[in-house]
N, C-alpha and C. Protein backbone atom coordinates (compact mmCIF):
# COMPACT_ATOMS: atom_id res chain seq x y z
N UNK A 1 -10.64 -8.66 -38.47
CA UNK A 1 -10.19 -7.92 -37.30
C UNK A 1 -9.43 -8.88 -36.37
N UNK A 2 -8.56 -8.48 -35.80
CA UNK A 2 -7.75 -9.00 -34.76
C UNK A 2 -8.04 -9.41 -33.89
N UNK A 3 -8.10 -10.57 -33.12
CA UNK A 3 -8.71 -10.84 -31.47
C UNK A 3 -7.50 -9.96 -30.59
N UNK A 4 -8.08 -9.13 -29.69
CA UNK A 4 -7.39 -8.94 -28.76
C UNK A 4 -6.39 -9.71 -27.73
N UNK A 5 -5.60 -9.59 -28.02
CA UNK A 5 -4.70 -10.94 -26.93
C UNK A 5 -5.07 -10.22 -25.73
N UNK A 6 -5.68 -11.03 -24.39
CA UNK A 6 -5.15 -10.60 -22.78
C UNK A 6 -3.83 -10.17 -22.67
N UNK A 7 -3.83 -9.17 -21.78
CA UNK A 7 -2.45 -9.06 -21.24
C UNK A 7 -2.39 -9.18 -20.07
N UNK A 8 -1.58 -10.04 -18.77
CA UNK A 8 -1.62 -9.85 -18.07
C UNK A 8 -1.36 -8.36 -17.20
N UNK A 9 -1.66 -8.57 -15.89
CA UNK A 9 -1.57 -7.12 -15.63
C UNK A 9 -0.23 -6.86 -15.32
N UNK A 10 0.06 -5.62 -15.37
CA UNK A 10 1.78 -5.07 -15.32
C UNK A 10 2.29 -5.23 -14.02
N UNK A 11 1.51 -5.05 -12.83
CA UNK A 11 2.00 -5.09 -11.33
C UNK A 11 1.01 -6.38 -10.60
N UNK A 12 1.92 -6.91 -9.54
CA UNK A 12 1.11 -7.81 -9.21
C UNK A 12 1.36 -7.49 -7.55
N UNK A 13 0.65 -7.62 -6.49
CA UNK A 13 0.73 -7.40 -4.94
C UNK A 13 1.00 -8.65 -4.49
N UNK A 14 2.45 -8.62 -3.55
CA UNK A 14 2.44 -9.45 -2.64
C UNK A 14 2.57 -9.02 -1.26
N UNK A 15 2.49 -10.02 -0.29
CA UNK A 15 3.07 -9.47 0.88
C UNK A 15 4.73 -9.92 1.91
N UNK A 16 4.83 -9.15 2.36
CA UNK A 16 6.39 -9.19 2.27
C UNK A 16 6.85 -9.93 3.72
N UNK A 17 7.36 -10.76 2.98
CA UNK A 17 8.38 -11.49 4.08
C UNK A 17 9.58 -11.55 3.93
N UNK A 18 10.72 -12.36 4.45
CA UNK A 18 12.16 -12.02 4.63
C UNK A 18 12.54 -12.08 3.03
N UNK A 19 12.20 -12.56 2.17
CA UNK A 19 12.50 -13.14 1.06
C UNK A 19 12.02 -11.51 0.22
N UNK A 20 10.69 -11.29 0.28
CA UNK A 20 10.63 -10.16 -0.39
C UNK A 20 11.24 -9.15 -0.33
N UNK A 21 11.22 -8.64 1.48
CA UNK A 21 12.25 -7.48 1.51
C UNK A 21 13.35 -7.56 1.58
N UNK A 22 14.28 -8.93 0.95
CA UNK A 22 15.39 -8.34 0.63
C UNK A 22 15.36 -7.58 -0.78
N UNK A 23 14.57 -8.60 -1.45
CA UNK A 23 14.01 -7.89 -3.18
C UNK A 23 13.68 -6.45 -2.49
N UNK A 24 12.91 -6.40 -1.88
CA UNK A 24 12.65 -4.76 -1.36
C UNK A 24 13.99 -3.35 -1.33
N UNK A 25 15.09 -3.93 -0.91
CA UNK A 25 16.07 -3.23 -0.39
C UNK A 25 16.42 -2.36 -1.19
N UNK A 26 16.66 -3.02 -2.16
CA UNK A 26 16.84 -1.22 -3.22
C UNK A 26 16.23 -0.15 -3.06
N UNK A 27 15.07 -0.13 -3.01
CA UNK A 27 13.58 0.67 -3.44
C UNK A 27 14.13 1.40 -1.87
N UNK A 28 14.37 0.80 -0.78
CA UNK A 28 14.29 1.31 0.52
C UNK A 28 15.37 1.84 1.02
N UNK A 29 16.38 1.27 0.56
CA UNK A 29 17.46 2.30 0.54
C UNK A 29 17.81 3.95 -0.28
N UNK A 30 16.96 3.95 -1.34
CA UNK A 30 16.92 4.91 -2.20
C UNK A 30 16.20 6.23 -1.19
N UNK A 31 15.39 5.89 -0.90
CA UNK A 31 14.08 6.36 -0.28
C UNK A 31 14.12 6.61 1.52
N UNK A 32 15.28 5.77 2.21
CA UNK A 32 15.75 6.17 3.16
C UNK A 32 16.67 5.73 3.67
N UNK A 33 18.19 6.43 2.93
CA UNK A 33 19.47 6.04 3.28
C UNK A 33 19.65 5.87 4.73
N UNK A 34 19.08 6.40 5.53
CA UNK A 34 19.96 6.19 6.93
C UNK A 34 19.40 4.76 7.47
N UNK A 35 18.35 4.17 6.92
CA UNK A 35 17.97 2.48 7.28
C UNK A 35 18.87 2.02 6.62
N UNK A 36 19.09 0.99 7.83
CA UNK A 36 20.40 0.12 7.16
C UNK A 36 19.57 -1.16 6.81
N UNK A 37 20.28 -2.47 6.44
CA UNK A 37 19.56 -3.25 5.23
C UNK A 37 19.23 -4.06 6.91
N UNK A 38 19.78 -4.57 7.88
CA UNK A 38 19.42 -5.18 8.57
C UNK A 38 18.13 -4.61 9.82
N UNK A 39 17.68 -3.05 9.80
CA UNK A 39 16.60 -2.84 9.90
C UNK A 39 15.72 -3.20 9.57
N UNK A 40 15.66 -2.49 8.23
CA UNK A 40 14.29 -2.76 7.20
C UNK A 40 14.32 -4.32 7.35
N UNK A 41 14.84 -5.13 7.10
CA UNK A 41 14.34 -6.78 7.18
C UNK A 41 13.63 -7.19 8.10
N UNK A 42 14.27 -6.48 9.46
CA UNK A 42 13.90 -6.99 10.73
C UNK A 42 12.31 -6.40 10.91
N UNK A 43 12.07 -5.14 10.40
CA UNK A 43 11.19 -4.10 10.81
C UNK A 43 10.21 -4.76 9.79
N UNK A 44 10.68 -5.27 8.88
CA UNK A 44 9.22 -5.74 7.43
C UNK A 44 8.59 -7.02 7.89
N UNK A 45 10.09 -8.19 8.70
CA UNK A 45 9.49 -9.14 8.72
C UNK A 45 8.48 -8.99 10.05
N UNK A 46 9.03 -8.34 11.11
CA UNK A 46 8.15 -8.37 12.63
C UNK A 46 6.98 -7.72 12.36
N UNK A 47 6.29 -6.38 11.40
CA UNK A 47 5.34 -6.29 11.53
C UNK A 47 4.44 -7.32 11.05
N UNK A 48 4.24 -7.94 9.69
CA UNK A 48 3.32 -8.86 9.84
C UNK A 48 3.23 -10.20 11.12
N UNK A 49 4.47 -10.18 11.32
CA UNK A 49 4.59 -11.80 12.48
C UNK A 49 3.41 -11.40 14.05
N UNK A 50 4.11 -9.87 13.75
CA UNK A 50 3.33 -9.38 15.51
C UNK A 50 2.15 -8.69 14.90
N UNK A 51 1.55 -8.04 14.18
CA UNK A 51 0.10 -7.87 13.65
C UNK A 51 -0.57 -9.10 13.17
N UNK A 52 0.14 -9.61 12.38
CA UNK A 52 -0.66 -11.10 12.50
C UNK A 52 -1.61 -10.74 11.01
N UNK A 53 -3.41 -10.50 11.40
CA UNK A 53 -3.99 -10.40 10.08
C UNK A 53 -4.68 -9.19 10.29
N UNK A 54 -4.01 -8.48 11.30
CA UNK A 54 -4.28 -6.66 11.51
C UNK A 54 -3.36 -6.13 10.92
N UNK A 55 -2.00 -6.67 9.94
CA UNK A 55 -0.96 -5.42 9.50
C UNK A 55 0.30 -6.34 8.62
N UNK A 56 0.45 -5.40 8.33
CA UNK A 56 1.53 -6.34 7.69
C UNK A 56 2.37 -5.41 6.89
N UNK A 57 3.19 -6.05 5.63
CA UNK A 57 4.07 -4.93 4.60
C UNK A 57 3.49 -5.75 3.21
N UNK A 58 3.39 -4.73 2.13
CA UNK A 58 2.57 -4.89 0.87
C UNK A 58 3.80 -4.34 0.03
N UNK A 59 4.36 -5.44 -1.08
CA UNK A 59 4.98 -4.69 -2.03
C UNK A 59 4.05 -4.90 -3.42
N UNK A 60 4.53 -3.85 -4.40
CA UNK A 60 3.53 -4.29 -5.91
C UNK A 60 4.94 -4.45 -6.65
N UNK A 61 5.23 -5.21 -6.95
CA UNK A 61 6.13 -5.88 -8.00
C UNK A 61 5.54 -6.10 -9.34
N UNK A 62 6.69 -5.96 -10.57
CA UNK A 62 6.45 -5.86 -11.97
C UNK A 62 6.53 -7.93 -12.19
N UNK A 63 6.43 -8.53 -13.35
CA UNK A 63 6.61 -9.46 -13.68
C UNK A 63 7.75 -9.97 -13.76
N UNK A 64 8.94 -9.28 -13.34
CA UNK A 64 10.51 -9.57 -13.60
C UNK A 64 10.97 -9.57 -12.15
N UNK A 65 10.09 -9.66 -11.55
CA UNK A 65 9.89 -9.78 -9.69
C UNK A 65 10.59 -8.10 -9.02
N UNK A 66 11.27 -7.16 -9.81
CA UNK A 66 11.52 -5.97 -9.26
C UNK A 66 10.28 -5.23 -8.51
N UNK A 67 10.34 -4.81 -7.15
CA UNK A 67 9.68 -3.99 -6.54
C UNK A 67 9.76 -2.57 -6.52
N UNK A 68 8.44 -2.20 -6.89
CA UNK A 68 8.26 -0.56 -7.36
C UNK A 68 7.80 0.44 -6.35
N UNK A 69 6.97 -0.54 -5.39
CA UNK A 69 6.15 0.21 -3.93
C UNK A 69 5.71 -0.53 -3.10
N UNK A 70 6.37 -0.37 -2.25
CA UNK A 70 6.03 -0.39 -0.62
C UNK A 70 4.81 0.27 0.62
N UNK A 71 3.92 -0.40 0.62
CA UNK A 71 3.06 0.12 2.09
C UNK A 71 3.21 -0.95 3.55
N UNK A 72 3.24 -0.12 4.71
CA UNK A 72 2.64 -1.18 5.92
C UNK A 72 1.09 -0.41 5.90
N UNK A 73 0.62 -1.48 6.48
CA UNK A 73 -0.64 -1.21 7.46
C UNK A 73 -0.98 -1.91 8.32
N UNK A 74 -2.14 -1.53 8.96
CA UNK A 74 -2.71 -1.97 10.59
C UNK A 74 -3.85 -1.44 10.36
N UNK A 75 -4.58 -2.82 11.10
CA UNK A 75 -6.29 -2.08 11.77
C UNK A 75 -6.36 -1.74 12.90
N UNK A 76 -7.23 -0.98 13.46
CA UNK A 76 -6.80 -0.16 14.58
C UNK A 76 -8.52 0.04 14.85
N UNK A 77 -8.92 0.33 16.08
CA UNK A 77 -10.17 0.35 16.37
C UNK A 77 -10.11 1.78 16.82
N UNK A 78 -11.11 2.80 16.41
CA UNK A 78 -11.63 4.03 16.87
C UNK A 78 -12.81 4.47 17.39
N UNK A 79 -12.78 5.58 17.88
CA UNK A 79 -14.18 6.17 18.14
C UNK A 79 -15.23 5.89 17.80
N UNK A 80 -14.69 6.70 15.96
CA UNK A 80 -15.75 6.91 15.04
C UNK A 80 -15.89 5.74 14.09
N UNK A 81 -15.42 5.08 14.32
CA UNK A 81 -15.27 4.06 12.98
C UNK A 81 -14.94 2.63 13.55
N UNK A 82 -15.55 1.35 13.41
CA UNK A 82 -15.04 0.50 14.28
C UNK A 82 -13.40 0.11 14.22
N UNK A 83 -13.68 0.06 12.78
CA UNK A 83 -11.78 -0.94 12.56
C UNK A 83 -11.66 0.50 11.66
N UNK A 84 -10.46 1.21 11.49
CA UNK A 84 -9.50 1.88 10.54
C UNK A 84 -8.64 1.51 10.16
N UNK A 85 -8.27 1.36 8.90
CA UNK A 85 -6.96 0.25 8.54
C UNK A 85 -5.92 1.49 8.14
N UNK A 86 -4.64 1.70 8.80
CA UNK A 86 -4.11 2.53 8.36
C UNK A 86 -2.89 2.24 7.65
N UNK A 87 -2.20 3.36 6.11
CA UNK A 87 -1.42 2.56 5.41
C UNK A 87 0.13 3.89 6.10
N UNK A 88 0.65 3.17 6.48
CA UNK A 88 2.20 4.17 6.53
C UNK A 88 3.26 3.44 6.08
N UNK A 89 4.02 4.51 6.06
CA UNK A 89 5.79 3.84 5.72
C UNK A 89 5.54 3.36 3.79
N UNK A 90 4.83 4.50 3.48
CA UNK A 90 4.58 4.18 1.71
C UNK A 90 5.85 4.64 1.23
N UNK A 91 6.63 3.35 0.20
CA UNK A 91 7.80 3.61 -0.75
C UNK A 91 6.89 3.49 -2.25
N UNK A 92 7.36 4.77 -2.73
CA UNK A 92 7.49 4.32 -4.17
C UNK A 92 8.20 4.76 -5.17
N UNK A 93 8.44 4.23 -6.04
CA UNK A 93 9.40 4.62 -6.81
C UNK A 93 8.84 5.27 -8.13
N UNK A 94 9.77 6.07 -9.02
CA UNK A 94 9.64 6.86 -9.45
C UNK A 94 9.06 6.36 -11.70
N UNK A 95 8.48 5.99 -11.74
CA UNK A 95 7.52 5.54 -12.86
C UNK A 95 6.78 6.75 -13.72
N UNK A 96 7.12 6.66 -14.85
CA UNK A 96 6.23 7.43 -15.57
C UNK A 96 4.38 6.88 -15.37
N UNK A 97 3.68 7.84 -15.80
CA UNK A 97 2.67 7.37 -15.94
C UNK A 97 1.44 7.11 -14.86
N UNK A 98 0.34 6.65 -14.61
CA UNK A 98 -0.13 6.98 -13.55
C UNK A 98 -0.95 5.07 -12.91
N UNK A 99 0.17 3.98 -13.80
CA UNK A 99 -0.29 2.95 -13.27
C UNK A 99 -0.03 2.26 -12.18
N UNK A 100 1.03 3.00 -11.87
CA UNK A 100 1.61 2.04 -10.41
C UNK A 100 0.83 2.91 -9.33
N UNK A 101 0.36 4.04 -9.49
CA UNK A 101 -0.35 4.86 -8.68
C UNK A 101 -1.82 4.10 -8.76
N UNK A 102 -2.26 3.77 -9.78
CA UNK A 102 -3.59 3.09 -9.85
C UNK A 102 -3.04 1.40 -9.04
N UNK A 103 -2.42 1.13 -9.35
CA UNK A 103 -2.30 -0.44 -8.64
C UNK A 103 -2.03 -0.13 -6.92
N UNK A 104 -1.35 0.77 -6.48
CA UNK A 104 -1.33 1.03 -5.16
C UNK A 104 -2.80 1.35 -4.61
N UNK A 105 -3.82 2.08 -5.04
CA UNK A 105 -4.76 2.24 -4.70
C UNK A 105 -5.66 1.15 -4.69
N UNK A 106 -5.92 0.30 -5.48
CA UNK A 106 -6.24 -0.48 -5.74
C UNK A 106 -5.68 -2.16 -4.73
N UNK A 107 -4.73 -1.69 -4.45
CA UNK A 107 -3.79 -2.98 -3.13
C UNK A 107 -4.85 -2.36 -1.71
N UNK A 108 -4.51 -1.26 -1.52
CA UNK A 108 -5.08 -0.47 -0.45
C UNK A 108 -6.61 -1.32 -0.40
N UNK A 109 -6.98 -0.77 -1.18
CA UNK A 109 -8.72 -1.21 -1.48
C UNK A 109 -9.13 -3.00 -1.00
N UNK A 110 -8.29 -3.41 -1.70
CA UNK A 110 -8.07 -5.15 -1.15
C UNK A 110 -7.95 -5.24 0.06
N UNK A 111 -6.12 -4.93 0.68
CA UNK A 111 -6.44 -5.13 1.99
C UNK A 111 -7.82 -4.95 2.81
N UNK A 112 -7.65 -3.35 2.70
CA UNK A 112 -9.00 -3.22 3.70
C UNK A 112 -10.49 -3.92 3.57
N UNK A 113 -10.48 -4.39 2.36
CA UNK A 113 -12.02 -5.19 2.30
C UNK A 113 -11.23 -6.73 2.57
N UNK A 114 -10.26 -7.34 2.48
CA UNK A 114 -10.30 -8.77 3.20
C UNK A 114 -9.92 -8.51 4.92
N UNK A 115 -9.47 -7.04 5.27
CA UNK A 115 -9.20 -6.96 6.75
C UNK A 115 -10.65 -6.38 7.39
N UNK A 116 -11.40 -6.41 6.89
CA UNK A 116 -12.91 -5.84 7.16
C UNK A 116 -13.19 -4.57 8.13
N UNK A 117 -11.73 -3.62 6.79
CA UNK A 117 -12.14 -2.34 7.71
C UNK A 117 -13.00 -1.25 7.84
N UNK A 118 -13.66 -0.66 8.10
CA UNK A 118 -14.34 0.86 7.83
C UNK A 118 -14.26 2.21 7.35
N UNK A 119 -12.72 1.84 7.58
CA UNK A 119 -12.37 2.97 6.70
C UNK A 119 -10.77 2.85 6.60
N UNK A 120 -10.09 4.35 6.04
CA UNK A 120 -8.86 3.82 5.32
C UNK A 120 -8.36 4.96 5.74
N UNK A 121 -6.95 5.52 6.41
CA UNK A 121 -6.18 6.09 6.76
C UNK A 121 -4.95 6.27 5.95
N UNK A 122 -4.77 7.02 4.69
CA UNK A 122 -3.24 7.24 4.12
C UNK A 122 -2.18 8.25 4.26
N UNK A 123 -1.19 7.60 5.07
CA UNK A 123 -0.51 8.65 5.18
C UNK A 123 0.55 8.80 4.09
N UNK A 124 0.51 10.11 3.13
CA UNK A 124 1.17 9.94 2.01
C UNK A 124 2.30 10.69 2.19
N UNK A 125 3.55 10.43 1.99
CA UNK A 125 5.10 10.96 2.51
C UNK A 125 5.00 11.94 0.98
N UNK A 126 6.13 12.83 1.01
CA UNK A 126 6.34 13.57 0.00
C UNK A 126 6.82 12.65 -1.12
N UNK A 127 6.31 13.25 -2.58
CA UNK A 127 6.65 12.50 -3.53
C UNK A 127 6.08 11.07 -3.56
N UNK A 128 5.28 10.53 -3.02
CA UNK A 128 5.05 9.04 -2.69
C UNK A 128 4.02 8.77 -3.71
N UNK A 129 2.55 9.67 -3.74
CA UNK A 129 1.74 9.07 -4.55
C UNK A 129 1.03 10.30 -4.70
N UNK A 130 0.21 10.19 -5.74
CA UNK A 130 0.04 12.01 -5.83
C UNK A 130 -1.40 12.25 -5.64
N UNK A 131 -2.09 12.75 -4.64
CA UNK A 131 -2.87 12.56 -4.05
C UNK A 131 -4.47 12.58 -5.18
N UNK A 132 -4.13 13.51 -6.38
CA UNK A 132 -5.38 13.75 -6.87
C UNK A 132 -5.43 11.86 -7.56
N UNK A 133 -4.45 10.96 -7.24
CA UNK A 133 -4.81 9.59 -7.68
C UNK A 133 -5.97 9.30 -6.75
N UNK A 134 -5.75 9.02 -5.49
CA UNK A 134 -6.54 9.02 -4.40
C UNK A 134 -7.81 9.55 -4.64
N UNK A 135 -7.99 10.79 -4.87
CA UNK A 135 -8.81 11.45 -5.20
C UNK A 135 -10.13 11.45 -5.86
N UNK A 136 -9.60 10.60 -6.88
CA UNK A 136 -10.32 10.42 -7.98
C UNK A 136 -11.05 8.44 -7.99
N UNK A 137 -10.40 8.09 -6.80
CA UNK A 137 -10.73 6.72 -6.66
C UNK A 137 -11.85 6.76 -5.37
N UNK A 138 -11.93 7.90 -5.25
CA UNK A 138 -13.34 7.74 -4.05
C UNK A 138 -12.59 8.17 -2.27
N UNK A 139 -11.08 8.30 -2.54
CA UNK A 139 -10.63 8.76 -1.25
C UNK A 139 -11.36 10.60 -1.06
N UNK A 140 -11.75 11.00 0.45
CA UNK A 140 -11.86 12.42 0.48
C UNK A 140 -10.29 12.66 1.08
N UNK A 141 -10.28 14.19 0.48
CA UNK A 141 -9.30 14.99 1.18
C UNK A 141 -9.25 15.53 2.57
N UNK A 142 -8.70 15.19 3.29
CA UNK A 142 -8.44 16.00 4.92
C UNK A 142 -7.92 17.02 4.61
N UNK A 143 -6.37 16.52 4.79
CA UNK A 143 -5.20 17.67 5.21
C UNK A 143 -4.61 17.30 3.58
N UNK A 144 -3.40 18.44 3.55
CA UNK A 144 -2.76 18.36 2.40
C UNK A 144 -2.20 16.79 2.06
N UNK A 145 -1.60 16.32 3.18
CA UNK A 145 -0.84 14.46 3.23
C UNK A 145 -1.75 13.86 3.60
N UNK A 146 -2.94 13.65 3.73
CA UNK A 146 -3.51 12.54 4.65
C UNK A 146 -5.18 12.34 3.94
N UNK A 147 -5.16 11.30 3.46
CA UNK A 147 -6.50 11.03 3.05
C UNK A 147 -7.01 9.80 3.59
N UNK A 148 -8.63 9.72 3.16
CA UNK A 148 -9.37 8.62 4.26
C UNK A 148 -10.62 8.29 3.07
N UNK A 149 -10.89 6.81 3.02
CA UNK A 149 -11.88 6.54 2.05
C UNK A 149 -12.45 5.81 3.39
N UNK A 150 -13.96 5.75 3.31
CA UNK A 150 -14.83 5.37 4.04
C UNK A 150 -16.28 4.41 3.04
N UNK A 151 -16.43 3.58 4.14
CA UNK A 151 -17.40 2.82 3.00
C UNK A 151 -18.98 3.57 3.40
N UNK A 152 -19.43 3.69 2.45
CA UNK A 152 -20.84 3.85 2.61
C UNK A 152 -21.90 3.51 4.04
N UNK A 153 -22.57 4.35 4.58
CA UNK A 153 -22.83 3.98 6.09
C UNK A 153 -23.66 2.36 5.73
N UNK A 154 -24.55 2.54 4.89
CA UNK A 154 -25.24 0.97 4.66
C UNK A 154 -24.65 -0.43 4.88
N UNK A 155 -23.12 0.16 4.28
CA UNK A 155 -22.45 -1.01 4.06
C UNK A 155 -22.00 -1.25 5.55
N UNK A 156 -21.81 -0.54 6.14
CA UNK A 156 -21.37 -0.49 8.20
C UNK A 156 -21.63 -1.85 8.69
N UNK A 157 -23.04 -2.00 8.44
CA UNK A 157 -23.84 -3.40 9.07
C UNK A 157 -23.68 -3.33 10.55
């Protein structure tokens, strides 16, 4: 029998600075022609500089360094929840199959456990990510666009 070779994994998460989002620009121009290229740079690089290690921009790139999807987020303190990390401004591009949808969820999941949030705020744009992915990874459903994964009250501390 064959040893299984490893494969590395197909998408890898970085976070985006001037260098990435220019790699970014395709994906963001597709997705919203009326940003011009010297927006989006300005707008990708200032949120992490001025959030700092509350927010930032997340791309998941293939091994050939092309970028497939785009999130920002921020932690944000609420009512009900101490920190909410919320993800907006999601790009993604258009992939057969349901792995780049599993690796986005899965980025999400990271951030918020190294930003030590309580819960998770997605705001999902049309066409962006298809919610029963979410779904099925432990996010509940709100509204038709908007889902929220919450950690277990135990885990609260």
């Amino acid at each position: 029998m064959l040893d299984a070779i490893p494969q590395a994994p197909l998408f890898k998460t970085t976070p985006v600075d001037r260098r990435v989002a220019l790699r970014a620009w395709p994906l963001v121009q597709i997705s919203h022609p009326a940003v011009t290229r010297e927006n989006w740079i300005s707008y990708a690089t200032a949120v992490g500089r001025r959030l700092g290690k509350n927010g930032g921009v997340v791309a998941i790139e293939d091994s050939r360094g092309y970028i497939h999807a785009l999130f920002a987020w921020n932690v944000v303190r609420t009512v009900s929840y101490r920190r909410s990390m919320r993800v907006t401004d999601m790009i993604v591009g258009a992939l057969p199959g349901r792995r780049l949808a599993e690796t986005i969820v899965s980025a999400i999941r990271a951030v918020a456990e190294e930003a030590d949030a309580d819960s998770v705020l997605v705001e999902v744009g049309d066409r962006q990510l298809a919610p029963d992915t979410l779904l099925s990874d432990g996010f509940e459903q709100l509204v038709l666009h908007c889902m929220r994964f919450r950690r277990p009250p135990e885990s609260l501390g």
